[in-house]
Protein backbone atom coordinates (compact mmCIF):
# COMPACT_ATOMS: atom_id res chain seq x y z
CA UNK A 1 -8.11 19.50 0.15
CA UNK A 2 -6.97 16.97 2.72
CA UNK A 3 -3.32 15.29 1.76
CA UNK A 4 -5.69 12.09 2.85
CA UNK A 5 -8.28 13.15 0.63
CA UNK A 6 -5.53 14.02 -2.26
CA UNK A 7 -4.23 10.56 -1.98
CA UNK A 8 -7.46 8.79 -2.48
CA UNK A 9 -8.43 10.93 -5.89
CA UNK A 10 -4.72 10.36 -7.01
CA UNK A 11 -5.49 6.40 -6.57
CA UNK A 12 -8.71 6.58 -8.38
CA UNK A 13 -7.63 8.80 -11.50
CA UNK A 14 -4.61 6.89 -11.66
CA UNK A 15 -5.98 3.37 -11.65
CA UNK A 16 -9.45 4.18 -13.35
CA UNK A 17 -9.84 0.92 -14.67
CA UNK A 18 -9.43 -1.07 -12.31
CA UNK A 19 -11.95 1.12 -9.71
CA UNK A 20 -14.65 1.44 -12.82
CA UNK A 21 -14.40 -2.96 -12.91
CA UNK A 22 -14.55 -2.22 -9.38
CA UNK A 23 -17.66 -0.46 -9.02
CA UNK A 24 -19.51 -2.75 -11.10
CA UNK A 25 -19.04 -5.34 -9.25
CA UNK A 26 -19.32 -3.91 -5.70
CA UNK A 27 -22.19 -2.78 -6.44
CA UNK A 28 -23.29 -6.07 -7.82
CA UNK A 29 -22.27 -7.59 -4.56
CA UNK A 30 -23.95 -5.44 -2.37
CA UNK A 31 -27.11 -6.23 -4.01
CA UNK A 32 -26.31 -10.18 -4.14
CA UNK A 33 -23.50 -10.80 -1.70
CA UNK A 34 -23.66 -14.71 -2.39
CA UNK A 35 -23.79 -14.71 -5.53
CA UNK A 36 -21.01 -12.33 -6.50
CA UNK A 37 -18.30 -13.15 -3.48
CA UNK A 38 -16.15 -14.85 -5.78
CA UNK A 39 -15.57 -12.45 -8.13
CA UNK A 40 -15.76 -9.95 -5.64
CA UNK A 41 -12.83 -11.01 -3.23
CA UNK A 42 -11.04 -11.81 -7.05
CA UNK A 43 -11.12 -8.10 -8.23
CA UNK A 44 -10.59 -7.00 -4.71
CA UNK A 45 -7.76 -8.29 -3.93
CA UNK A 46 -5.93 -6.73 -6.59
CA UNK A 47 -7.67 -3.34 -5.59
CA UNK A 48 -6.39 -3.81 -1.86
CA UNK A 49 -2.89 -4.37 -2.89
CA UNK A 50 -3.42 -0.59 -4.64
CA UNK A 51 -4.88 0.73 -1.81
CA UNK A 52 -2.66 -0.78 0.60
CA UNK A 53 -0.32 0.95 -0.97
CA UNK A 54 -1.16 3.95 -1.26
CA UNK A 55 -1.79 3.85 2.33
CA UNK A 56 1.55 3.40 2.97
CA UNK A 57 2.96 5.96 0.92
CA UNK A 58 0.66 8.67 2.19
CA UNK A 59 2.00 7.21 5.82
CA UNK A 60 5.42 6.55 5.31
CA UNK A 61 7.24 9.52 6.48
CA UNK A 62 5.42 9.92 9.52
CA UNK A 63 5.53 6.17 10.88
CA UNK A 64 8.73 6.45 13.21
CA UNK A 65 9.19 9.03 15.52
CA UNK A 66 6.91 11.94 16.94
CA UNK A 67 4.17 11.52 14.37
CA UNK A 68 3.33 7.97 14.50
CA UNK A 69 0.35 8.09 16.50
CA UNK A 70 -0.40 10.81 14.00
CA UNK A 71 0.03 8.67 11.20
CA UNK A 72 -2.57 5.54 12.60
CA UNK A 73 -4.86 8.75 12.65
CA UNK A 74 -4.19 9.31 9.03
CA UNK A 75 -4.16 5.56 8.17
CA UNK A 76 -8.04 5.31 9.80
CA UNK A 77 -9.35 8.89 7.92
CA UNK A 78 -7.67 7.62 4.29
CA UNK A 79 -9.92 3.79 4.85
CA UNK A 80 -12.90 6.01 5.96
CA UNK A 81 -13.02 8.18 2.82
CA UNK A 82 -12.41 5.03 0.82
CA UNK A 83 -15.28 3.35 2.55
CA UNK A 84 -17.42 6.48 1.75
CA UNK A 85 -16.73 5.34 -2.40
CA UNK A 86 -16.97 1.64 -1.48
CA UNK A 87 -18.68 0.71 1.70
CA UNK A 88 -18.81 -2.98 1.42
CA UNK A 89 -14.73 -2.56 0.67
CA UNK A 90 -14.18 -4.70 3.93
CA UNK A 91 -15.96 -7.29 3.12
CA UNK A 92 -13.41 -8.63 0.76
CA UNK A 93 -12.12 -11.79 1.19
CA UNK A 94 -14.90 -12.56 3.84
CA UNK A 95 -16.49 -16.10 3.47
C-alpha cells in the first residue's frame, strides 16, 4: 500500500468518530445540499483541520529541497483518495 494511501486509513481508524458523524451527514448533504450546508460546513471544518493535517505530516519531510515538487504530487494523490470516500469534501464551507 501507498504511504498516501496508509495515511488516509491511519486518519480514518484513528478518528472514527468523527468520519462516521461525517458520513452521515455528507451523505445527507449530497442528497439536500441546502438544507444540510450548515451543519455540513460545521462538522467539516473540524474534519479539514484533521485532514489538513495529516496532509502535512505525510508531506513534511519532503517540502524543502529536491522533493518538493514531489511532495505537491503527493499532496494532490492524498485529497484525491480522500475525495474517492467523500466526494462532496470540497464543498465545505461553500455558500
Amino acid at each position: 500500500m501507498t504511504k498516501y494511501r496508509e495515511a488516509v486509513q491511519t486518519m480514518l481508524e484513528e478518528n472514527k468518530e468523527l468520519f462516521d458523524e461525517f458520513r452521515a451527514i455528507h451523505d445527507a448533504y449530497v442528497l439536500s445540499p441546502t438544507v444540510n450546508q450548515a451543519k455540513y460546513n460545521a462538522i467539516g471544518s473540524s474534519v479539514m483541520d484533521i485532514v489538513r493535517d495529516h496532509e502535512r505530516k505525510l508531506c513534511a519531510k519532503m517540502g524543502a529541497g529536491q522533493y518538493s515538487k514531489f511532495s505537491m504530487n503527493l499532496s494532490e494523490k492524498f485529497m484525491e483518495e480522500i475525495q474517492k470516500i467523500f466526494p462532496k469534501i470540497m464543498f465545505i464551507g461553500v455558500e
